[in-house]
N, C-alpha and C. Protein backbone atom coordinates (compact mmCIF):
# COMPACT_ATOMS: atom_id res chain seq x y z
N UNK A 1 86.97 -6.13 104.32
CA UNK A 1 86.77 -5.02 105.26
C UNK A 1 86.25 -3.78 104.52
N UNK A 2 86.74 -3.96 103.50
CA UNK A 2 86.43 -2.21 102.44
C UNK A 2 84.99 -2.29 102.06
N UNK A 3 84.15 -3.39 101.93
CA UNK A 3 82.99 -3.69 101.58
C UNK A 3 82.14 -3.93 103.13
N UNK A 4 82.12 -3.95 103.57
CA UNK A 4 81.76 -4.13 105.07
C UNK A 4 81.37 -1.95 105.51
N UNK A 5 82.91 -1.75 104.92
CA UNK A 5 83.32 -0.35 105.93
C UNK A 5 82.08 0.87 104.81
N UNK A 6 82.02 -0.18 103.32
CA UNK A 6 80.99 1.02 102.72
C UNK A 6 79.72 0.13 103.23
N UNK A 7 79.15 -0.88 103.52
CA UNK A 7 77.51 -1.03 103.80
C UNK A 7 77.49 -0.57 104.99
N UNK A 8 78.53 -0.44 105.70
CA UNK A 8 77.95 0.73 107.14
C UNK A 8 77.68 1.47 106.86
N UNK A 9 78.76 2.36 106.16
CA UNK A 9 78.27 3.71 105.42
C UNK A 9 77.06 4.02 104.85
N UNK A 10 76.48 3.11 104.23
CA UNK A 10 75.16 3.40 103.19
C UNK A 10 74.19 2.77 104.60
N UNK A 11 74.51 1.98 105.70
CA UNK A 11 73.51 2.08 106.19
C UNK A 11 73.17 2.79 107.13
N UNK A 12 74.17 3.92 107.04
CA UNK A 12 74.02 5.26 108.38
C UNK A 12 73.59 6.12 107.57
N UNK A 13 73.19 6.36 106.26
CA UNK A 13 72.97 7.86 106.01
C UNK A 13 72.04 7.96 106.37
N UNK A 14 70.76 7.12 106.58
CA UNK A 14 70.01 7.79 106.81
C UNK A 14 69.86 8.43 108.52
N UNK A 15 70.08 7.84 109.29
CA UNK A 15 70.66 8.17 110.86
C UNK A 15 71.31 9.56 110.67
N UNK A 16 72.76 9.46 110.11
CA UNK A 16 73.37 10.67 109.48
C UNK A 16 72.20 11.67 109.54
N UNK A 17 71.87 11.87 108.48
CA UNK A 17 70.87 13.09 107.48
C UNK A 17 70.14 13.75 108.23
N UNK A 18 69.31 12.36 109.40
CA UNK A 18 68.15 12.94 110.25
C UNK A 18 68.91 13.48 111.50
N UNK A 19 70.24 13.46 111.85
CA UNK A 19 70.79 14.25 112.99
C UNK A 19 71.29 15.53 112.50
N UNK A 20 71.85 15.66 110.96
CA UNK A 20 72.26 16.71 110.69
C UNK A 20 70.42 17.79 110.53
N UNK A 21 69.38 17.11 109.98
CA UNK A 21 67.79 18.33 109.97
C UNK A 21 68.17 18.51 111.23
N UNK A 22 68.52 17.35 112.43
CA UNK A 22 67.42 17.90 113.51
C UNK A 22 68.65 18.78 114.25
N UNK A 23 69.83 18.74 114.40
CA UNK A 23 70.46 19.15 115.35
C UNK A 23 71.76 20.14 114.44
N UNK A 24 72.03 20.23 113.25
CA UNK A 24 72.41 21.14 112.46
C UNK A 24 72.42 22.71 112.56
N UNK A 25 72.88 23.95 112.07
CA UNK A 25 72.30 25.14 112.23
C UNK A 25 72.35 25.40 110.89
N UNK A 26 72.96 24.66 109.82
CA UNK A 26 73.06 25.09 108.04
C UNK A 26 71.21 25.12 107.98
N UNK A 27 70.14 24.35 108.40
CA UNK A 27 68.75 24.10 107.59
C UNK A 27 68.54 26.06 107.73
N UNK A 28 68.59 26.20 109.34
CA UNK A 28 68.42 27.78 110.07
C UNK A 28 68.92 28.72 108.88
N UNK A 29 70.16 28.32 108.43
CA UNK A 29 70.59 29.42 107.80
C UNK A 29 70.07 29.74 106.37
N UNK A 30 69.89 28.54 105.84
CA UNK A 30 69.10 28.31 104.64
C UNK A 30 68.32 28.65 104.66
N UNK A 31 66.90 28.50 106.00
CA UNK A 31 65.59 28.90 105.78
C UNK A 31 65.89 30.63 105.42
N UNK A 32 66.53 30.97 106.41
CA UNK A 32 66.93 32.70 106.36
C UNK A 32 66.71 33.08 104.81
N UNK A 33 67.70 32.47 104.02
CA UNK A 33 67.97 33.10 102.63
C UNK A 33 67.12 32.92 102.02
N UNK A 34 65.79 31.77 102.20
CA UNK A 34 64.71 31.52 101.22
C UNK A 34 64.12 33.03 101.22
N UNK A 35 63.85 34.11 101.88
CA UNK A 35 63.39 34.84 101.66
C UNK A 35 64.12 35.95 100.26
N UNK A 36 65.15 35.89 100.09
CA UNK A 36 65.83 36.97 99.21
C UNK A 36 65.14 35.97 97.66
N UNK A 37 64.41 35.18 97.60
CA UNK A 37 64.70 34.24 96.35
C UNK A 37 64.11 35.55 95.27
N UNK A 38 62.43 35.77 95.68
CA UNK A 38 61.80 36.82 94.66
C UNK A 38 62.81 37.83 94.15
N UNK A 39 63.60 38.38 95.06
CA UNK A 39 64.08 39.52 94.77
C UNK A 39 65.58 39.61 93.79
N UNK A 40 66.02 38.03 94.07
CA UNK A 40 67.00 37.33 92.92
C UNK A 40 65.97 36.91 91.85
N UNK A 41 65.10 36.52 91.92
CA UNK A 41 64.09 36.34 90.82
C UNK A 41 63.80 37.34 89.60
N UNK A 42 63.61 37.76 90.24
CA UNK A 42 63.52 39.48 89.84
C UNK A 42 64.44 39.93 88.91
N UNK A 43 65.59 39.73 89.65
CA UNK A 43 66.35 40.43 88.91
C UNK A 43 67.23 39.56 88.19
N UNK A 44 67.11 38.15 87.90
CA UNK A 44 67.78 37.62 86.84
C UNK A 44 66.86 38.19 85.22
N UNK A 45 65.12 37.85 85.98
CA UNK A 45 64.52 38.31 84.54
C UNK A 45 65.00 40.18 84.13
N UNK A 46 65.01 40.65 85.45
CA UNK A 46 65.60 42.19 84.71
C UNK A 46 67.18 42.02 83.77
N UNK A 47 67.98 41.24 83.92
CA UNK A 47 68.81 41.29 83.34
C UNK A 47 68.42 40.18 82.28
N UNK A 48 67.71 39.43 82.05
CA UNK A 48 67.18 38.88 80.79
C UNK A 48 66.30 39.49 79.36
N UNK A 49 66.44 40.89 80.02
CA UNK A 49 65.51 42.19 79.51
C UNK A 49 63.96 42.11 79.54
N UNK A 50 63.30 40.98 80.58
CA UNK A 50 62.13 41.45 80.74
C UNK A 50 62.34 42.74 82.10
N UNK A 51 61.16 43.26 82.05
CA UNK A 51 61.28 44.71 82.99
C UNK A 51 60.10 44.25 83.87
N UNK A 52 60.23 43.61 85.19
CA UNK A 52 58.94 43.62 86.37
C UNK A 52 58.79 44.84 86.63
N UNK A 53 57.26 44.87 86.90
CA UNK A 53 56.85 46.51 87.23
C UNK A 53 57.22 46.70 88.94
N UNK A 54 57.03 48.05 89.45
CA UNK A 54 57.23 48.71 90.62
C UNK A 54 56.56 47.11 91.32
N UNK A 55 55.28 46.91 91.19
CA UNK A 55 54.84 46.57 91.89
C UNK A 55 55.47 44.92 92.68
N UNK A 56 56.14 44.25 91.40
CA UNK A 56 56.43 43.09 91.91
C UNK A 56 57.83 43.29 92.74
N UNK A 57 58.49 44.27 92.52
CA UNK A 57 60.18 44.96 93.24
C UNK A 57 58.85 44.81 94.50
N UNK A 58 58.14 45.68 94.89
CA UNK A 58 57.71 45.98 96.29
C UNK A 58 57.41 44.50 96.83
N UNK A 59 56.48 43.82 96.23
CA UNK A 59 56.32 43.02 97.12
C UNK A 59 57.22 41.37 97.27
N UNK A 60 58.01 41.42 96.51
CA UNK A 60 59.81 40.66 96.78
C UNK A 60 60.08 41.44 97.88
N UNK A 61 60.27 42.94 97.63
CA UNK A 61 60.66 43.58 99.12
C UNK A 61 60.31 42.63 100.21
N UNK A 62 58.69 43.08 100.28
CA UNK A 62 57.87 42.24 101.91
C UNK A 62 58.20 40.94 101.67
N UNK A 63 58.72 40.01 101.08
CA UNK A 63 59.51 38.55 101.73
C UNK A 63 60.72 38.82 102.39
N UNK A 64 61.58 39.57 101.64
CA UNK A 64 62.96 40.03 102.18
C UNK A 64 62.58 40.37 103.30
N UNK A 65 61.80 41.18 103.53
CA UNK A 65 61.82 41.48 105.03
C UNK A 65 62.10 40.43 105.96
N UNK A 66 61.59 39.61 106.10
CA UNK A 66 62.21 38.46 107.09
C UNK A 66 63.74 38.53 106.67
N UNK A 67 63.90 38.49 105.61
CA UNK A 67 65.62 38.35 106.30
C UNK A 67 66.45 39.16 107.14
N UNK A 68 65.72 39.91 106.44
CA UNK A 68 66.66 41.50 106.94
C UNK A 68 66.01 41.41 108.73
N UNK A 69 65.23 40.86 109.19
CA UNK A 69 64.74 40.69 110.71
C UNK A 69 65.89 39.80 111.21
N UNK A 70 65.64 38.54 110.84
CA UNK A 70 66.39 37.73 111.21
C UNK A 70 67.78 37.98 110.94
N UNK A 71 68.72 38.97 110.44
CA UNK A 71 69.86 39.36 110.75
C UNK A 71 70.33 40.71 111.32
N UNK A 72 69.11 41.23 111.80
CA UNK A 72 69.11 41.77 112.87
C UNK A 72 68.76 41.48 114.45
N UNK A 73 68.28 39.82 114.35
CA UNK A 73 68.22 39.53 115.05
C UNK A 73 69.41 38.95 115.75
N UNK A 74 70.08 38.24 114.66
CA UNK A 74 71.78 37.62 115.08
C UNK A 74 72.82 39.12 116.12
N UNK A 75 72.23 40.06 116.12
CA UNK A 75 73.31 41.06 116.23
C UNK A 75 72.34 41.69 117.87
N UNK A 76 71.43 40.66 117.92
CA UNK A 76 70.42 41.45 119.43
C UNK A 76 71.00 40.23 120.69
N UNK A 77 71.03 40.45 121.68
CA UNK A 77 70.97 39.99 122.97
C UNK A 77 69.96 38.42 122.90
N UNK A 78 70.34 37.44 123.13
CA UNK A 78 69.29 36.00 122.37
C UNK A 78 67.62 36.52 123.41
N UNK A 79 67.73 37.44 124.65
CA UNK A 79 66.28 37.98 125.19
C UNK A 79 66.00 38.80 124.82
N UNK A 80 66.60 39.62 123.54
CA UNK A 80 65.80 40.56 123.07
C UNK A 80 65.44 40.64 121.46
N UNK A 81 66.10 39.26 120.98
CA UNK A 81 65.27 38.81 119.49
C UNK A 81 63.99 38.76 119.77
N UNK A 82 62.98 38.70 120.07
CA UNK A 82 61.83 38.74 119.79
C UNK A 82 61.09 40.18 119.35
N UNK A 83 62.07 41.24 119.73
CA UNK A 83 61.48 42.14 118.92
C UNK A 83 61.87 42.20 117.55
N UNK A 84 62.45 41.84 116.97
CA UNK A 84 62.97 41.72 115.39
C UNK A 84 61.90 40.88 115.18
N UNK A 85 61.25 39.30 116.17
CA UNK A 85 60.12 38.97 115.61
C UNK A 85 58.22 39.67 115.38
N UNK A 86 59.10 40.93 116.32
CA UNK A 86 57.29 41.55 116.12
C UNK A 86 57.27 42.12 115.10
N UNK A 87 58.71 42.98 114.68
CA UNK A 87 58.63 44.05 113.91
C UNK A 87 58.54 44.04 112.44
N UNK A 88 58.86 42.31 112.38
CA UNK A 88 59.06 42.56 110.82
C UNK A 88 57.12 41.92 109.67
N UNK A 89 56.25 41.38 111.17
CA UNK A 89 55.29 41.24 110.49
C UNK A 89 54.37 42.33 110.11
N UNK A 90 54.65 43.37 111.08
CA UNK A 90 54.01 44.60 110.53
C UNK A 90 54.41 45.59 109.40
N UNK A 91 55.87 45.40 109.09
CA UNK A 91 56.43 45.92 107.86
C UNK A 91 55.90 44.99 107.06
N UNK A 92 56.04 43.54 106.84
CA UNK A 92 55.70 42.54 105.87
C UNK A 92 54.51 42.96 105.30
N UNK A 93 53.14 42.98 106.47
CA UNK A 93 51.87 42.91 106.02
C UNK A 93 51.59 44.54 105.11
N UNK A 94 52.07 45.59 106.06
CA UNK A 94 51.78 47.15 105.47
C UNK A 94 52.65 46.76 103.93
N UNK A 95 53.49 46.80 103.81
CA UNK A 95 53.98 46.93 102.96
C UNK A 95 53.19 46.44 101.54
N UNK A 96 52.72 44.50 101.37
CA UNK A 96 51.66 44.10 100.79
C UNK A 96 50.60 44.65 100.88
N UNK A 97 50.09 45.66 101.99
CA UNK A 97 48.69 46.47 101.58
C UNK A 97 49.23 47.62 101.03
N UNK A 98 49.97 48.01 100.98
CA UNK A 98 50.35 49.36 100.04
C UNK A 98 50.08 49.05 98.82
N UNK A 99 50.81 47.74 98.62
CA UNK A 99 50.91 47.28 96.89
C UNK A 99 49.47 46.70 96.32
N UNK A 100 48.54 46.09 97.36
CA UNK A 100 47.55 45.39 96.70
C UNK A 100 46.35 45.73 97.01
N UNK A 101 46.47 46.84 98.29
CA UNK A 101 45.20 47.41 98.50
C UNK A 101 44.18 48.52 97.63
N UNK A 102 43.09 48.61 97.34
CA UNK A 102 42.75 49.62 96.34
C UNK A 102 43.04 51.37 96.42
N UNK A 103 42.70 51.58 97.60
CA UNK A 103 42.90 52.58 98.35
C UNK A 103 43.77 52.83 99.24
N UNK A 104 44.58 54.15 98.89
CA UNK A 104 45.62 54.40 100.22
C UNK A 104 45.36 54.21 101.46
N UNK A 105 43.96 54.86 101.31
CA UNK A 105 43.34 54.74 102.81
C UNK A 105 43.49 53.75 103.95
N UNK A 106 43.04 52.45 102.87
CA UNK A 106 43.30 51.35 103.32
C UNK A 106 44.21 50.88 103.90
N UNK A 107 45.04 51.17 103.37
CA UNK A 107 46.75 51.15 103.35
C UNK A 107 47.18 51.07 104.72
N UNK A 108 46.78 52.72 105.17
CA UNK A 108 46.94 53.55 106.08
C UNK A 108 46.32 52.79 107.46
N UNK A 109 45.04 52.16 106.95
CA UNK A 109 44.35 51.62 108.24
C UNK A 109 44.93 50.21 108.84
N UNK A 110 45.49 50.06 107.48
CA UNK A 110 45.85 48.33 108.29
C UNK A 110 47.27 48.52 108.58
N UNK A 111 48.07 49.68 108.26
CA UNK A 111 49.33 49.73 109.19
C UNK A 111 48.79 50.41 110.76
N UNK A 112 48.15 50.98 110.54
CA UNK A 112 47.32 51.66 112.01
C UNK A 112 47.06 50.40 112.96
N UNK A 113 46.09 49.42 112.18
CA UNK A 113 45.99 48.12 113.27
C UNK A 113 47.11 47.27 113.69
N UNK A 114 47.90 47.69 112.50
CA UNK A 114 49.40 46.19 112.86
C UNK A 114 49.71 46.47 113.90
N UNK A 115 50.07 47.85 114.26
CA UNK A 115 50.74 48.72 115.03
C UNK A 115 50.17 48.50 116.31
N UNK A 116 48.94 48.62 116.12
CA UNK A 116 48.50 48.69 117.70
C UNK A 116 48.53 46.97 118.30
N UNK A 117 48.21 46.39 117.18
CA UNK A 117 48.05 44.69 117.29
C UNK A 117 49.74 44.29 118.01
N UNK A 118 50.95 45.25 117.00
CA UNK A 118 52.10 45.00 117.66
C UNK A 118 52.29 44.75 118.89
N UNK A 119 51.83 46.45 119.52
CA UNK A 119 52.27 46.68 120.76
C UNK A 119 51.65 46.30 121.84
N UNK A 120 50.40 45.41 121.46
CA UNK A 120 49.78 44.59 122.17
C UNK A 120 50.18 43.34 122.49
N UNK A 121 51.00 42.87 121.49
CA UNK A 121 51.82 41.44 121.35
C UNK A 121 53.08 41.66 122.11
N UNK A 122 53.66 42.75 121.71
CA UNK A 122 55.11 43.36 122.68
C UNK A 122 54.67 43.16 123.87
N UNK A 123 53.64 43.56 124.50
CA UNK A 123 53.13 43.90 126.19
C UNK A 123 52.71 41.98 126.32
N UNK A 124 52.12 41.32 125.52
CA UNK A 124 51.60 40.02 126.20
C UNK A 124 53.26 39.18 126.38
N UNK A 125 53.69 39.69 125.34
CA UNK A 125 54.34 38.43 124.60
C UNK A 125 55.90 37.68 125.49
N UNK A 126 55.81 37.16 126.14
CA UNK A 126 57.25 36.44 126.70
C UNK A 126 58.43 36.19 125.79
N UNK A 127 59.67 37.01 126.18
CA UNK A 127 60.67 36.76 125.35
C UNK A 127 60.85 35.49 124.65
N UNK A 128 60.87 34.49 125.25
CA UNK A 128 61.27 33.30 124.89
C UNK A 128 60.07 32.49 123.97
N UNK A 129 58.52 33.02 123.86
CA UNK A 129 57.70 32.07 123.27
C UNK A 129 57.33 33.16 121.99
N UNK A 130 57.58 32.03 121.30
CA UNK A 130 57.25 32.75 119.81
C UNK A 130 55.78 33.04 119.37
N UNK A 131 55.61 34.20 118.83
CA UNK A 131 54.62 35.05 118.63
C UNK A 131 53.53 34.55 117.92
N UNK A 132 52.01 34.57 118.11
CA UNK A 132 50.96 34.34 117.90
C UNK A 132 50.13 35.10 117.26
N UNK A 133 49.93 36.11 118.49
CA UNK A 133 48.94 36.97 118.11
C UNK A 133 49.48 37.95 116.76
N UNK A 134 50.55 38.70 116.56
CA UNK A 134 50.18 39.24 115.67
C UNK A 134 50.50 38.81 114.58
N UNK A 135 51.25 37.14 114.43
CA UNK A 135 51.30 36.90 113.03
C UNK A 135 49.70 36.27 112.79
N UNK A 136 48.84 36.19 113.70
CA UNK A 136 47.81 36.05 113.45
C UNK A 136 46.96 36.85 112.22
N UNK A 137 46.72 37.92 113.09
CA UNK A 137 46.38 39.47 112.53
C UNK A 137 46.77 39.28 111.67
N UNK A 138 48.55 39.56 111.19
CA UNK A 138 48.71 40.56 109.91
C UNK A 138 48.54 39.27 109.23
N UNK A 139 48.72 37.62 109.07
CA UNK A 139 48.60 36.77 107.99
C UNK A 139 47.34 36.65 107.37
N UNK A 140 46.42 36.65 108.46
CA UNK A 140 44.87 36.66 108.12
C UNK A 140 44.81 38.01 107.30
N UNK A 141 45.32 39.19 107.65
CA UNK A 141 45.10 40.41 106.76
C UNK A 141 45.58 40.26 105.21
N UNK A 142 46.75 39.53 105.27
CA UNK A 142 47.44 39.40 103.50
C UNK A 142 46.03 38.43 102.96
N UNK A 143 45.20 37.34 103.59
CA UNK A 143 44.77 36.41 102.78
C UNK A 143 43.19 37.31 103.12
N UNK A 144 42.87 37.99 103.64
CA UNK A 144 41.65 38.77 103.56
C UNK A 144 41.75 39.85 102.18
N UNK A 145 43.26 40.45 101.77
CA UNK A 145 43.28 40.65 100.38
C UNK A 145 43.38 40.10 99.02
N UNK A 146 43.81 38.90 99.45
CA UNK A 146 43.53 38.16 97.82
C UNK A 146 42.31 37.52 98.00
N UNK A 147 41.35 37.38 98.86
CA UNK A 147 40.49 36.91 98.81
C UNK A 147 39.66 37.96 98.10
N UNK A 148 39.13 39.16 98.64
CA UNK A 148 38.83 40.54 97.71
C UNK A 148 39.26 40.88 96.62
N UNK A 149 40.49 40.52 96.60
CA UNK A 149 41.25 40.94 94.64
C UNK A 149 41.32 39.63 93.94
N UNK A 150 40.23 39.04 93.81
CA UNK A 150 39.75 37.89 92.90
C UNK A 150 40.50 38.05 91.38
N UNK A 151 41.06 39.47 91.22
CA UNK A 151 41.40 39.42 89.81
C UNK A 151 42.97 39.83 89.61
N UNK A 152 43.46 39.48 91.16
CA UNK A 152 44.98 39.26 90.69
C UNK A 152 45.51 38.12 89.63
N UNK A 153 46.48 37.71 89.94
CA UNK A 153 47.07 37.04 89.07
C UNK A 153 47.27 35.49 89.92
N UNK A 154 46.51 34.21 89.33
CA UNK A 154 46.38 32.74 90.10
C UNK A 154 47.25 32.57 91.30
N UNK A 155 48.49 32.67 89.63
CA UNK A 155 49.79 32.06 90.70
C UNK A 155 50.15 33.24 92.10
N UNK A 156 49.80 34.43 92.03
CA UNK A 156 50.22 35.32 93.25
C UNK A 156 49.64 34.79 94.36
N UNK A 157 48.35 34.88 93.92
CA UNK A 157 47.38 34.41 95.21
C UNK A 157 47.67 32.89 95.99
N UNK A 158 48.14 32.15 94.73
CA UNK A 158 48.39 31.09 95.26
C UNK A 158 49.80 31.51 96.10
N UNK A 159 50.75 31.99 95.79
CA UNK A 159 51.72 32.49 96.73
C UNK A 159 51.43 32.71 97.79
N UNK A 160 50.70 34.27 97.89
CA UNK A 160 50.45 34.51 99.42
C UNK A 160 49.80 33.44 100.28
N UNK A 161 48.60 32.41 99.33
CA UNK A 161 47.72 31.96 100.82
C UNK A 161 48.56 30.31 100.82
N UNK A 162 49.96 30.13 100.03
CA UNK A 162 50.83 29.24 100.82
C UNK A 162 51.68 30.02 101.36
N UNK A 163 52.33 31.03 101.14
CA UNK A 163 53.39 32.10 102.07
C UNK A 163 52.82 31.95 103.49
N UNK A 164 51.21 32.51 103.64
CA UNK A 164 50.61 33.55 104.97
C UNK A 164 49.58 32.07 105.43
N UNK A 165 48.83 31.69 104.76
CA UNK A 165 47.80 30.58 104.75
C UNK A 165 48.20 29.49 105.07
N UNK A 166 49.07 28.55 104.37
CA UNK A 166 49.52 27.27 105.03
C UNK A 166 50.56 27.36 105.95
N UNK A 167 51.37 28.67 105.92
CA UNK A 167 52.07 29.15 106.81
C UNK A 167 51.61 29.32 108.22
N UNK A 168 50.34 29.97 108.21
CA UNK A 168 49.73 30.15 109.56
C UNK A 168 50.02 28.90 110.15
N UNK A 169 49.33 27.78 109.61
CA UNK A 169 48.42 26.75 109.99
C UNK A 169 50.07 25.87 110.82
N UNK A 170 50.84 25.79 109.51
CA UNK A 170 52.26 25.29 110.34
C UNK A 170 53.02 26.15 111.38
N UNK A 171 53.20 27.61 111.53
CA UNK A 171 53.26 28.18 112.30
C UNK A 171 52.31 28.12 113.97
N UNK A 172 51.24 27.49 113.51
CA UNK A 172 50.15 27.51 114.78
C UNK A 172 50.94 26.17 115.32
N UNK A 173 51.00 25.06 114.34
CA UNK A 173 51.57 23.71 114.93
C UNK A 173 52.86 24.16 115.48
N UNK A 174 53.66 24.60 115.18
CA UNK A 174 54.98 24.66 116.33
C UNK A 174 54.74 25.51 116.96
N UNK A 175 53.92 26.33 117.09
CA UNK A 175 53.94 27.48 118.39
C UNK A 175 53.53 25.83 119.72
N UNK A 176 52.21 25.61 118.93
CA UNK A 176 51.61 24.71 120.21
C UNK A 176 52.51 23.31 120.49
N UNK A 177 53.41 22.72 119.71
CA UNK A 177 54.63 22.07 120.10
C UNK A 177 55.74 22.21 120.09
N UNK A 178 55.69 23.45 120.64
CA UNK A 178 57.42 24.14 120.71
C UNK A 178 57.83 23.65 121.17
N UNK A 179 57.43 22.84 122.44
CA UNK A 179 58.26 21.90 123.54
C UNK A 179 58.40 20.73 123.65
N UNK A 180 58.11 20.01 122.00
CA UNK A 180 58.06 19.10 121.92
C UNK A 180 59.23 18.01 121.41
N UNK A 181 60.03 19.18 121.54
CA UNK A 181 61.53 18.81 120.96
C UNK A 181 61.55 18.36 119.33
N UNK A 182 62.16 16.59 119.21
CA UNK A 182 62.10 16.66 117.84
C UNK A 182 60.68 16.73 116.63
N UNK A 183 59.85 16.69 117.68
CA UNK A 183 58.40 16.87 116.65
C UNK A 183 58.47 18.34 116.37
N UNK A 184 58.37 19.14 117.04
CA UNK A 184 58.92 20.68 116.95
C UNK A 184 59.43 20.76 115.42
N UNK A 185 60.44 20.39 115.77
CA UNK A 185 61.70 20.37 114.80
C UNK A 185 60.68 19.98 113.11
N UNK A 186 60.54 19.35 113.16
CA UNK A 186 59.90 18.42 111.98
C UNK A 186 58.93 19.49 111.30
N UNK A 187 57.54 20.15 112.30
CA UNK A 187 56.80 21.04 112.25
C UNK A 187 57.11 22.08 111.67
N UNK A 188 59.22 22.92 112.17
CA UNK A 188 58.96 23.95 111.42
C UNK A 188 59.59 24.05 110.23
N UNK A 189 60.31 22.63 109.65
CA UNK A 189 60.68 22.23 108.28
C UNK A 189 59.55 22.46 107.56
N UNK A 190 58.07 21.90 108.11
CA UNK A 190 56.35 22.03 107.17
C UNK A 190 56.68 23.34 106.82
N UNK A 191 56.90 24.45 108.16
CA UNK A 191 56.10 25.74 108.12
C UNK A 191 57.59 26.42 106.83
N UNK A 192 58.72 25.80 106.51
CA UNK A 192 59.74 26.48 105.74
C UNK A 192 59.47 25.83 104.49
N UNK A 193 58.60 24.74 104.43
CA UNK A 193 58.52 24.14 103.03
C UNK A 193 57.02 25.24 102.19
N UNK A 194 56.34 25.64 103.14
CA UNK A 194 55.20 26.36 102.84
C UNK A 194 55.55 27.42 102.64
N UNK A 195 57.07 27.98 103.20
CA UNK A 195 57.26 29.32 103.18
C UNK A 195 58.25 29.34 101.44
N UNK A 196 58.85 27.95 101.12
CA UNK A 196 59.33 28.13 100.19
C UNK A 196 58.34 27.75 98.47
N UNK A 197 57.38 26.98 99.16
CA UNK A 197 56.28 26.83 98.01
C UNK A 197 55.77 28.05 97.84
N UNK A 198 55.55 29.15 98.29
CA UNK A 198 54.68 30.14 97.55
C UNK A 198 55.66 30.96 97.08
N UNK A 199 56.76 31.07 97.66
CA UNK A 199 58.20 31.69 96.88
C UNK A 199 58.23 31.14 96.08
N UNK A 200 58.37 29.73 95.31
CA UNK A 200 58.02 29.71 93.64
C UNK A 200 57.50 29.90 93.47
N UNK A 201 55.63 30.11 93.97
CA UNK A 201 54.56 30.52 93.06
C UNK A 201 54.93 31.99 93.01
N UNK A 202 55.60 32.85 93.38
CA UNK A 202 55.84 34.24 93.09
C UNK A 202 56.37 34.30 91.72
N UNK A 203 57.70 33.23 91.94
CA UNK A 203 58.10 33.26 90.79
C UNK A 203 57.93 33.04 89.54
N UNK A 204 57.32 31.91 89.63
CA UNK A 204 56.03 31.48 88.81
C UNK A 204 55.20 32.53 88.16
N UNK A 205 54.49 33.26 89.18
CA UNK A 205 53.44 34.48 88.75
C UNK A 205 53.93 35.33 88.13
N UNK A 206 55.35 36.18 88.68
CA UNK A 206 56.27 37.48 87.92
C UNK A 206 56.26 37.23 86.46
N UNK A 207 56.68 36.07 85.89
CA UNK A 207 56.87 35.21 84.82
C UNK A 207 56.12 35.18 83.79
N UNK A 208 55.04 34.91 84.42
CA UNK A 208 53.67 34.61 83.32
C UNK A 208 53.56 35.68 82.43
N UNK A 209 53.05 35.62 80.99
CA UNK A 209 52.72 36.65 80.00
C UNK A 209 51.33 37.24 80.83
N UNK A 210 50.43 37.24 81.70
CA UNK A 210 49.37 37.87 82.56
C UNK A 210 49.99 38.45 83.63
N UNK A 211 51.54 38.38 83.94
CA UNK A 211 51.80 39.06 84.96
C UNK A 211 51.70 40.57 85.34
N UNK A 212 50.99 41.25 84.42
CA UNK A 212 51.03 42.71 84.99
C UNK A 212 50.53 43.10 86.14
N UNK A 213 51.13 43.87 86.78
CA UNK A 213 50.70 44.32 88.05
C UNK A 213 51.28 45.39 88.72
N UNK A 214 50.28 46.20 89.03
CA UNK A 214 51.10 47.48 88.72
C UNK A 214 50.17 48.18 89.92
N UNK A 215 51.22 49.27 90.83
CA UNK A 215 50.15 49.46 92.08
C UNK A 215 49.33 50.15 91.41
N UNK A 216 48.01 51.17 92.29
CA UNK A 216 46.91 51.06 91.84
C UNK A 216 47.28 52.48 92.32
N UNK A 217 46.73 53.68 91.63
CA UNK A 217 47.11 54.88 91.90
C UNK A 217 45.87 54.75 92.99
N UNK A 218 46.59 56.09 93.46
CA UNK A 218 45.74 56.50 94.66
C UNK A 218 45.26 57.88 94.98
């Protein structure tokens, strides 16, 4: 019986495993924290006595930002989380043009568009269906700057355009099968595996002896 009672066992995990991805809330909570990783990153090498400049603190910031949304979202009405989802792509994106744009100016203009792109998404956008249009905008805006700053640093770029870039692309797939139940499900494991691949390439990049990066006076 004891040998019987373990080959059941070994032959449910996998049944097991795939009810705990799909119907679980630990993956939810996990995805949450992938965002703090840079900013623990960060600061193990600060206490290893390398010193990251201003610039890489700021833009660890703009990942954190999703967290800090999404636990302000736990504390909103479940019909009025979706504004924690508008708000935090326009902090995300301004924030990365502060740090990587050449000009303040710049800066200035593409928080000007988030903004209006926001409150255009606020007015279309149905509580319940997750947002399109302006993670459109501001993702296309992060990968319209490393495409122009050809002389950042590999691994960053490779960050953002898996952070914002393969992110979109899995983000577009579960918007358009949100209702597809467990395919859904599957879709936005892609869009958290993309969100956690360019979080190592951050880390990756901070790291490197070429990592300097330092904002750009203005």
């Amino acid at each position: 019986m004891l040998i019987d009672a373990r080959a059941y066992s070994a032959a449910n995990i996998p049944t097991n495993l795939r009810a705990f991805l799909l119907h679980s809330d630990v993956p939810g909570n996990v995805a949450q924290w992938l965002a703090l990783i840079p900013l623990a990153w960060l600061a193990i090498l600060y206490l290893r006595g390398l010193r990251p400049g201003t610039a890489w603190w700021l833009l660890a910031g703009a990942f954190a930002v999703s967290w800090l949304a999404d636990e302000w979202a736990r504390h909103l009405p479940k019909d009025e989380r979706y504004l924690a989802s508008l708000v935090y792509p326009v902090s995300q994106t301004a924030l990365i043009g502060a740090v990587l744009l050449p000009k303040r100016i710049y800066a200035w203009i593409l928080l000007g568009a988030l903004v209006l792109v926001g409150l255009v998404a606020a007015w279309l956008n149905e509580p319940q269906r997750p947002d399109m249009l302006l993670r459109t905008f501001a993702w296309f805006a992060v990968l319209a700057v490393i495409l122009f700053r050809s002389e950042l640093p590999r691994a960053l770029r490779g960050s953002l355009f898996s952070y914002f870039g393969v992110g979109w692309v899995a983000w577009a797939a579960f918007v358009g099968y949100q209702h597809e139940g467990e395919l859904a499900t599957w879709i936005w494991y892609l869009y958290q595996l993309s969100r956690l691949f360019g979080l190592l390439l951050f880390c990756q990049a901070a790291v490197r002896p070429h990592a300097s990066l330092e904002v750009v006076p203005r």
